[in-house]
C-alpha atoms as a PDB file:
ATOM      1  CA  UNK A   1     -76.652  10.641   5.122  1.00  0.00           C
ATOM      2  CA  UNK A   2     -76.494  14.503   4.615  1.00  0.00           C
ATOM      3  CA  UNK A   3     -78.329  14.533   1.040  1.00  0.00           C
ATOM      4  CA  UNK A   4     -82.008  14.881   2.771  1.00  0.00           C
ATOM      5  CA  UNK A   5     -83.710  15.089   5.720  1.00  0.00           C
ATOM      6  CA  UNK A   6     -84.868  11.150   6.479  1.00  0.00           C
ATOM      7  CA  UNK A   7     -82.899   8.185   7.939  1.00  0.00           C
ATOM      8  CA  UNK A   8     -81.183   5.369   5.547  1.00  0.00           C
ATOM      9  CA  UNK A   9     -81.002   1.837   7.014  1.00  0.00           C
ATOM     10  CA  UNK A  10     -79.624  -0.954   5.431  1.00  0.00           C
ATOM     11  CA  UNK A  11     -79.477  -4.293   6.386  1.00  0.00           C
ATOM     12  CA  UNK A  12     -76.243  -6.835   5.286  1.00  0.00           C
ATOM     13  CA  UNK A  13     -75.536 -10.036   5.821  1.00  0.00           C
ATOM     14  CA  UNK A  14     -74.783 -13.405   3.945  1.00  0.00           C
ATOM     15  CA  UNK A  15     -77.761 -15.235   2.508  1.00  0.00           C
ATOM     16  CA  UNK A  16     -79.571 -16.807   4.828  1.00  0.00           C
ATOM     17  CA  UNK A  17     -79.355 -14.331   7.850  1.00  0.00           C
ATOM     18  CA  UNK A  18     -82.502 -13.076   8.241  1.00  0.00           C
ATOM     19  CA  UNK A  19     -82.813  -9.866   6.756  1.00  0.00           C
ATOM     20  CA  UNK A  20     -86.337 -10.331   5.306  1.00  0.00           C
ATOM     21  CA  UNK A  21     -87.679 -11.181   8.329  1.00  0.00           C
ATOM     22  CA  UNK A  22     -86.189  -8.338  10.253  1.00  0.00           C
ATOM     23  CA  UNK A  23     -87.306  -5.661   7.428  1.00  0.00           C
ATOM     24  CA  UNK A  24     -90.603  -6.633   7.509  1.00  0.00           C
ATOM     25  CA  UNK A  25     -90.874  -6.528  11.581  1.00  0.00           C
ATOM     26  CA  UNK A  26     -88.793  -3.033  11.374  1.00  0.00           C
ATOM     27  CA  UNK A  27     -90.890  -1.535   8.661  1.00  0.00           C
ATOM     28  CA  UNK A  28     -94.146  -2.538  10.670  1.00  0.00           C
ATOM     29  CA  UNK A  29     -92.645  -1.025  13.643  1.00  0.00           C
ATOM     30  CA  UNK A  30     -91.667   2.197  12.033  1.00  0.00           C
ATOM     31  CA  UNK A  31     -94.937   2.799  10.172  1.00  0.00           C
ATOM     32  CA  UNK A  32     -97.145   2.039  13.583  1.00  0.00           C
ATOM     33  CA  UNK A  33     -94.656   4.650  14.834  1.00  0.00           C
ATOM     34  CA  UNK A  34     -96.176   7.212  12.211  1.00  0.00           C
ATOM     35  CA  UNK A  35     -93.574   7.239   9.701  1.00  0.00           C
ATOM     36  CA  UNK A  36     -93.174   6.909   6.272  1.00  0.00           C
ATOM     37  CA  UNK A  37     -91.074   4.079   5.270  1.00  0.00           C
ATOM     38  CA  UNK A  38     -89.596   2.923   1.705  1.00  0.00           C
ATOM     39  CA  UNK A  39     -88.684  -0.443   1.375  1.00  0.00           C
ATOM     40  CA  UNK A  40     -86.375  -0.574  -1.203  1.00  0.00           C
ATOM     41  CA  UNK A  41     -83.228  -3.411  -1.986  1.00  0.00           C
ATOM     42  CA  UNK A  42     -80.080  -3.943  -4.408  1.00  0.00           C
ATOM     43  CA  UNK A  43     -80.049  -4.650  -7.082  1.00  0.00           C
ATOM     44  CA  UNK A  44     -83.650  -4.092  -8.161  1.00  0.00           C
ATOM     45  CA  UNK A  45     -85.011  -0.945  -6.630  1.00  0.00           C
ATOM     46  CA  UNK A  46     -86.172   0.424  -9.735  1.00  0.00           C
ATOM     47  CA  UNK A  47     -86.777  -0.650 -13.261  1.00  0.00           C
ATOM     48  CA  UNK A  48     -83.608  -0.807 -14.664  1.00  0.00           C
ATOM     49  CA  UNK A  49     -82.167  -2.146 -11.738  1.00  0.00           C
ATOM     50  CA  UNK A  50     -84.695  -4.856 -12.164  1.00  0.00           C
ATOM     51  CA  UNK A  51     -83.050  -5.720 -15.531  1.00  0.00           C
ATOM     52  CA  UNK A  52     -79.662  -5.598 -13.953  1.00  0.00           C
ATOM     53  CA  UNK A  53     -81.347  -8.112 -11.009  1.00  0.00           C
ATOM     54  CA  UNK A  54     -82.338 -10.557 -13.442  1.00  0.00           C
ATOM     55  CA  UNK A  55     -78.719 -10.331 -15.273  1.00  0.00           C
ATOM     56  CA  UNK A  56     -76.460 -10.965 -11.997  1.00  0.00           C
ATOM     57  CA  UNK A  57     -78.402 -13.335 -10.084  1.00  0.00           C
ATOM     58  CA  UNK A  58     -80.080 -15.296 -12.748  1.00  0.00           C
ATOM     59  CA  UNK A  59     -78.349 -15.351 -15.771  1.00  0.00           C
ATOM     60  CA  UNK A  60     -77.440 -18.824 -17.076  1.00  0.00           C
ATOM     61  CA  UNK A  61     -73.579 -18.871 -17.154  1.00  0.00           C
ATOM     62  CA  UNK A  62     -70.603 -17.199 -16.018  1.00  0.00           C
ATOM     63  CA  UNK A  63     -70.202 -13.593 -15.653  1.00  0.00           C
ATOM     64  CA  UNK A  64     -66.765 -12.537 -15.255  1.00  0.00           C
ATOM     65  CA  UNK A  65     -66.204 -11.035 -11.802  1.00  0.00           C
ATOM     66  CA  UNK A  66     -65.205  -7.325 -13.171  1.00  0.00           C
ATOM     67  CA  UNK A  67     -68.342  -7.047 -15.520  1.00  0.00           C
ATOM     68  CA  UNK A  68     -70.655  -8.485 -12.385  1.00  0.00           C
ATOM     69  CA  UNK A  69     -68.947  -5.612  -9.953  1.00  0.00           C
ATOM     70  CA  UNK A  70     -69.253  -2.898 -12.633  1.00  0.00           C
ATOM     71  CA  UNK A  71     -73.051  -4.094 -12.791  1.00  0.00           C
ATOM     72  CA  UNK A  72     -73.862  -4.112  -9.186  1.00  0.00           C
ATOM     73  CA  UNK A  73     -72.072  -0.389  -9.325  1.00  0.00           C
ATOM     74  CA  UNK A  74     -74.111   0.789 -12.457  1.00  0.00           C
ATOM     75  CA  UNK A  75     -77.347  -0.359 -10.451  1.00  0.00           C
ATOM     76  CA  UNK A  76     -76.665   0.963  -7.668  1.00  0.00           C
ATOM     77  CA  UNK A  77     -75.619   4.511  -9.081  1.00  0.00           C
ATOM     78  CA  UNK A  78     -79.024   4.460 -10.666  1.00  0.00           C
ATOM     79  CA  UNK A  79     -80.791   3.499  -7.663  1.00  0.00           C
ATOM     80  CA  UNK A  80     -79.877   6.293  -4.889  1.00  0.00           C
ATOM     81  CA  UNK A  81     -79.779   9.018  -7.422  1.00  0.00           C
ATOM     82  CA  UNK A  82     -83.893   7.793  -8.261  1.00  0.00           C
ATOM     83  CA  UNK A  83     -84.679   5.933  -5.368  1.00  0.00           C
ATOM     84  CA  UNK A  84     -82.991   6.977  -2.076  1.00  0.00           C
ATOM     85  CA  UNK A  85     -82.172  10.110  -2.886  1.00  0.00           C
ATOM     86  CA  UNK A  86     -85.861  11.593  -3.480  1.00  0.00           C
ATOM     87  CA  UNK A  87     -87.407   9.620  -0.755  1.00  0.00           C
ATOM     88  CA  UNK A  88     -84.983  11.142   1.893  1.00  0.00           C
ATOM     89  CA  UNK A  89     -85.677  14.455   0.405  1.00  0.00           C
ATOM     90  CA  UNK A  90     -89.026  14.006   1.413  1.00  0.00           C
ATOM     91  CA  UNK A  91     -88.230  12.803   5.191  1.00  0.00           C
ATOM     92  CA  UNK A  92     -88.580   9.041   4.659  1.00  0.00           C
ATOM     93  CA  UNK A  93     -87.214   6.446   5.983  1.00  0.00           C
ATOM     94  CA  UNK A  94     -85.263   4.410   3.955  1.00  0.00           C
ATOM     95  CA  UNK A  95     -85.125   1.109   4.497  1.00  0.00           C
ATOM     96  CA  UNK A  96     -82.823  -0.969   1.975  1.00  0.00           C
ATOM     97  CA  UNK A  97     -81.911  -4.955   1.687  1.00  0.00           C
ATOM     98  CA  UNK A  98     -78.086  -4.649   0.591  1.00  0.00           C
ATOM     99  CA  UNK A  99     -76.017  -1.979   0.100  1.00  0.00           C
ATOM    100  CA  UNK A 100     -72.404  -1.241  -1.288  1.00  0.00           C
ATOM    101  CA  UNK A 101     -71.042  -3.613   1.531  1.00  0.00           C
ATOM    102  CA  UNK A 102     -72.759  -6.144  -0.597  1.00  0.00           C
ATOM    103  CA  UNK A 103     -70.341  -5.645  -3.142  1.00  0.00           C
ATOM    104  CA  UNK A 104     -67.124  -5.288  -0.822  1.00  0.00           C
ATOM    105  CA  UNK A 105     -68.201  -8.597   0.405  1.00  0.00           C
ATOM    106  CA  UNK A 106     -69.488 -10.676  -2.602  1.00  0.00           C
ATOM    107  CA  UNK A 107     -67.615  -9.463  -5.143  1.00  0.00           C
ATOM    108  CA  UNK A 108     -64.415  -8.041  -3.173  1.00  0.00           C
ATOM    109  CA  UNK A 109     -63.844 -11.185  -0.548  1.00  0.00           C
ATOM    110  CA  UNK A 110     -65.803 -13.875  -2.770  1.00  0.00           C
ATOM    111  CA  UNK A 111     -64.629 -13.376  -6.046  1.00  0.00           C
ATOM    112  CA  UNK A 112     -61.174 -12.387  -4.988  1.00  0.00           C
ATOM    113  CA  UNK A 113     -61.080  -9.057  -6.119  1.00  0.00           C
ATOM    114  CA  UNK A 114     -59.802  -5.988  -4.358  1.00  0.00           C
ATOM    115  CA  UNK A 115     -62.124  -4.785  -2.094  1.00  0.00           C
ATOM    116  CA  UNK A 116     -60.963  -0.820  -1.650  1.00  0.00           C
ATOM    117  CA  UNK A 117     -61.311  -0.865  -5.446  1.00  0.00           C
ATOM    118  CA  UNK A 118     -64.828  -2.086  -5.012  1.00  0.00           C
ATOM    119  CA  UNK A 119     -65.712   0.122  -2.290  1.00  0.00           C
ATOM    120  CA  UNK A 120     -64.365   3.615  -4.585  1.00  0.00           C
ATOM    121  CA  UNK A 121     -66.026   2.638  -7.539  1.00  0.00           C
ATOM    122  CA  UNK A 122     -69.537   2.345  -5.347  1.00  0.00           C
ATOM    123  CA  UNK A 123     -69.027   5.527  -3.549  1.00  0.00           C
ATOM    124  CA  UNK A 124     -68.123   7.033  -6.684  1.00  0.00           C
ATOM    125  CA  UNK A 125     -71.329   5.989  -8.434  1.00  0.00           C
ATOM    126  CA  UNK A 126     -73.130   7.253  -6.093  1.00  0.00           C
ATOM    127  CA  UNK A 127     -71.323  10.254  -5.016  1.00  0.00           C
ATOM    128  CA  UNK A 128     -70.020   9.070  -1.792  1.00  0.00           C
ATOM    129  CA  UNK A 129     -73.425   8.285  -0.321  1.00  0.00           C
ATOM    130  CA  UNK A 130     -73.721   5.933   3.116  1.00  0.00           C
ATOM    131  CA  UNK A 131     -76.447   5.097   5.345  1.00  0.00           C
ATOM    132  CA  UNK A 132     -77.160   6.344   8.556  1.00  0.00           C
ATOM    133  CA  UNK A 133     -76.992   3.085   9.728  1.00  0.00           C
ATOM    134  CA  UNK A 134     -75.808  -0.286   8.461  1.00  0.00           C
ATOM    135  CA  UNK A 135     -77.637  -3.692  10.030  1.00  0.00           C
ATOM    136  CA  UNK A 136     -75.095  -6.618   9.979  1.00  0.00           C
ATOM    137  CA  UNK A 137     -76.303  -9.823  11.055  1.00  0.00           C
ATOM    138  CA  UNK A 138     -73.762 -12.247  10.994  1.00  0.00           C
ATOM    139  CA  UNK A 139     -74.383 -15.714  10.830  1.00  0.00           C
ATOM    140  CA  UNK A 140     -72.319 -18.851  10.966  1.00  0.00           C
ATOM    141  CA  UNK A 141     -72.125 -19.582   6.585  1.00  0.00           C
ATOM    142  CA  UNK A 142     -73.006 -23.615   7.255  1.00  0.00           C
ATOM    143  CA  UNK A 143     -75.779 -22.616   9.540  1.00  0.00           C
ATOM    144  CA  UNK A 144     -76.870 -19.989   6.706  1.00  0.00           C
ATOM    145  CA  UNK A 145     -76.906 -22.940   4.081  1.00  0.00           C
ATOM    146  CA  UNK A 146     -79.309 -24.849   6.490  1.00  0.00           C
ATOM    147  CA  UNK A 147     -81.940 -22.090   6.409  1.00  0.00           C
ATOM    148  CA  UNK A 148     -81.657 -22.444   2.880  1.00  0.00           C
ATOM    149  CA  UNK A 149     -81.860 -25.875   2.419  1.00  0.00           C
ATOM    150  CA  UNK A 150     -85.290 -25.695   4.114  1.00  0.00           C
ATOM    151  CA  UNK A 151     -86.548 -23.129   1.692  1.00  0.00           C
ATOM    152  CA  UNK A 152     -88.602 -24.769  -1.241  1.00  0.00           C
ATOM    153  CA  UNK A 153     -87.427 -21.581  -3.912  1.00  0.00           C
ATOM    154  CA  UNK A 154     -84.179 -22.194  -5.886  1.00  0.00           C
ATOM    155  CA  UNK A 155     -80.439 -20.786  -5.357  1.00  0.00           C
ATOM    156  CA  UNK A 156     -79.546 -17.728  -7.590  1.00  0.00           C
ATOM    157  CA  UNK A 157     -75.955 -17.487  -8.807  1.00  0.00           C
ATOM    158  CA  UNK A 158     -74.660 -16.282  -5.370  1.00  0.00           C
ATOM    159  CA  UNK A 159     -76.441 -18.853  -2.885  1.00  0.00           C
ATOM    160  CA  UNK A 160     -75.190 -21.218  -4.888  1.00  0.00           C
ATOM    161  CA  UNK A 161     -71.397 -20.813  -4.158  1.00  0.00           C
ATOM    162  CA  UNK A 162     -69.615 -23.482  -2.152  1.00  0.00           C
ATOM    163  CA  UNK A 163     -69.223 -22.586   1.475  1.00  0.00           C
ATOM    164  CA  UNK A 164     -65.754 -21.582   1.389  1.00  0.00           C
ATOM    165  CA  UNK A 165     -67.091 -18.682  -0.818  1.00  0.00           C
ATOM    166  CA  UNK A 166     -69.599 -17.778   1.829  1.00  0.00           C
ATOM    167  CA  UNK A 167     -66.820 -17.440   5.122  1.00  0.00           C
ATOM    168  CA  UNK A 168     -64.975 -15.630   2.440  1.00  0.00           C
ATOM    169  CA  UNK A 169     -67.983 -13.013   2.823  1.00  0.00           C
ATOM    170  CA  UNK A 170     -68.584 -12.783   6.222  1.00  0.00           C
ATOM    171  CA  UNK A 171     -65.063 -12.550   6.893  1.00  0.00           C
ATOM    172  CA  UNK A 172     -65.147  -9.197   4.775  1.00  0.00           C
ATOM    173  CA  UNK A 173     -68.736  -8.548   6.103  1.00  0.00           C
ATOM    174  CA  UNK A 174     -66.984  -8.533   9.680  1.00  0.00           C
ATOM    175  CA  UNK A 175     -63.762  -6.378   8.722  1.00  0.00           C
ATOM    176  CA  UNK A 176     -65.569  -3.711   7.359  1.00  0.00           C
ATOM    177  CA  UNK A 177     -67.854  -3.198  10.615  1.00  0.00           C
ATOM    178  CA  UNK A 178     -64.518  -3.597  12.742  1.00  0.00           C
ATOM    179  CA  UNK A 179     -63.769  -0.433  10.278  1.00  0.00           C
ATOM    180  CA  UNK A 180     -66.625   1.279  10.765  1.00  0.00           C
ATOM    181  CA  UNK A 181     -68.020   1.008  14.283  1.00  0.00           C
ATOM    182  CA  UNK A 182     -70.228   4.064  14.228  1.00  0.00           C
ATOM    183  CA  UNK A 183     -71.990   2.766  11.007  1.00  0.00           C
ATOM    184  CA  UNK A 184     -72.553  -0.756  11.984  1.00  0.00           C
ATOM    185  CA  UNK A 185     -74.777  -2.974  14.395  1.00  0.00           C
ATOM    186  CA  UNK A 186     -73.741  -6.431  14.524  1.00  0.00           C
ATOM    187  CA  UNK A 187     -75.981  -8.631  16.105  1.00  0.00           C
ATOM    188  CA  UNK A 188     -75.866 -12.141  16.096  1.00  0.00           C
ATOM    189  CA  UNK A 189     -78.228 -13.745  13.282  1.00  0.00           C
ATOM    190  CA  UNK A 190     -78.584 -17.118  15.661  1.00  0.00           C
ATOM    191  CA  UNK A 191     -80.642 -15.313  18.234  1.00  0.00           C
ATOM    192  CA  UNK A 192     -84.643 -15.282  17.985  1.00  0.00           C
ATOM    193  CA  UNK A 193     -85.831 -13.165  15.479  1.00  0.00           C
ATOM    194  CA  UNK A 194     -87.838 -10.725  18.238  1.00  0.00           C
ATOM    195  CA  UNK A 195     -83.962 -10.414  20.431  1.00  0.00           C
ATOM    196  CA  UNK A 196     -82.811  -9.159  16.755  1.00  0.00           C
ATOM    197  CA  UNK A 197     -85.961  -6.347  15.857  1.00  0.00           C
ATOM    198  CA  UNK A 198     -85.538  -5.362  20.011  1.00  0.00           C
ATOM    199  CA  UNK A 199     -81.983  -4.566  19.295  1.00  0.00           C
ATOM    200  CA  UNK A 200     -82.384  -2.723  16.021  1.00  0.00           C
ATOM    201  CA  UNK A 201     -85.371  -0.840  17.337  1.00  0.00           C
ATOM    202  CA  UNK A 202     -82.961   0.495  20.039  1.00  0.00           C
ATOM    203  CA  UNK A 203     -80.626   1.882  17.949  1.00  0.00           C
ATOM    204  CA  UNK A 204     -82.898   3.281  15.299  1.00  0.00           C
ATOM    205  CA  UNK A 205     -84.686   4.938  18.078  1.00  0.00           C
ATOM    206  CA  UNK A 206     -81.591   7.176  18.373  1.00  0.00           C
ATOM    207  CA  UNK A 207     -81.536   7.959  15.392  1.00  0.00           C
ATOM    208  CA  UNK A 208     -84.875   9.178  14.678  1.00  0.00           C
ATOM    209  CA  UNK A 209     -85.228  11.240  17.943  1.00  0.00           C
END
């Protein structure tokens, strides 16, 4: 990221993978480390994208695929030129559930739409931003839906698509950081959640100096 002076991460994967869980232990890492960390996610890092949260992953009905994309794209837009922007400005460390390879993924590979398309119109909105570093942590999609299952708090529109959606995703999830090699970590979501921080923390390292 050349707008500012801190270090974005974000972390991708399908639903499921883990990327809580490894926020929270990178976060606590970072901030014993001395720096400042935001936590920050997509859709619903700020107030309007909070409204736009509650639209595309809650709303009672369909949504046709185009007007969810151009949603996710109007969030995000809003989001790094408030959110990510300003808090890299000020030597931060950004660290973000989801990112425009969200939308690549969900809305390019799972709702059939052309992912290129999906990809411009993101970079466009937000002025061709990308993170220093992009997180994948892949994860078998039936093995996903297990970790799911065990979770007491109800689907939202997304983690409630058949499974066939889901490979759909990680297919496109695993393209793009084929792609994009210098971008990307891909570690495998199976492992123990401590194997996963260890390898992050390695590579972040690196990036901070």
């Amino acid at each position: 990221m050349t707008a500012g002076r801190g270090v974005w991460i974000t972390l991708e994967g399908g639903d499921g993978s883990g990327k809580t869980t490894q926020a929270n232990l990178l976060a606590g890492w970072l901030t014993d480390a001395g720096h400042g960390v935001l936590r920050t996610r997509e859709p619903g890092g700020s107030e309007v994208g909070e409204l736009i949260r509650n639209i595309v992953l809650h709303h009672r009905g369909d949504i046709a695929p185009r007007a969810e994309a151009l949603l996710y794209a109007a969030d995000r837009a809003h989001h790094v030129a408030t959110v990510v922007r300003p808090a890299l400005d000020r030597g931060e460390v950004v660290l973000q559930d989801r990112y425009l390879d969200s939308s690549v993924a969900y809305q390019g590979a799972g709702r059939v739409l052309d992912g290129d398309e999906i990809r411009e119109l993101s970079l466009w909105a937000t002025e061709g931003a990308l993170p220093d570093l992009t997180v994948l942590l892949d994860l078998d999609p039936e093995a996903a839906r297990e970790r799911l299952d065990s979770d007491d708090k109800p689907f939202d529109r997304l983690e409630a698509e058949k499974t066939e959606f889901h490979s759909r995703v990680r297919d496109a999830y695993l393209r793009l950081a084929d792609a994009e090699p210098e971008r990307f970590l891909v570690l495998d979501a199976a492992a123990s959640a401590d194997e996963i921080a260890a390898a992050i923390r390695v590579r972040v390292e690196s990036l901070l100096g």
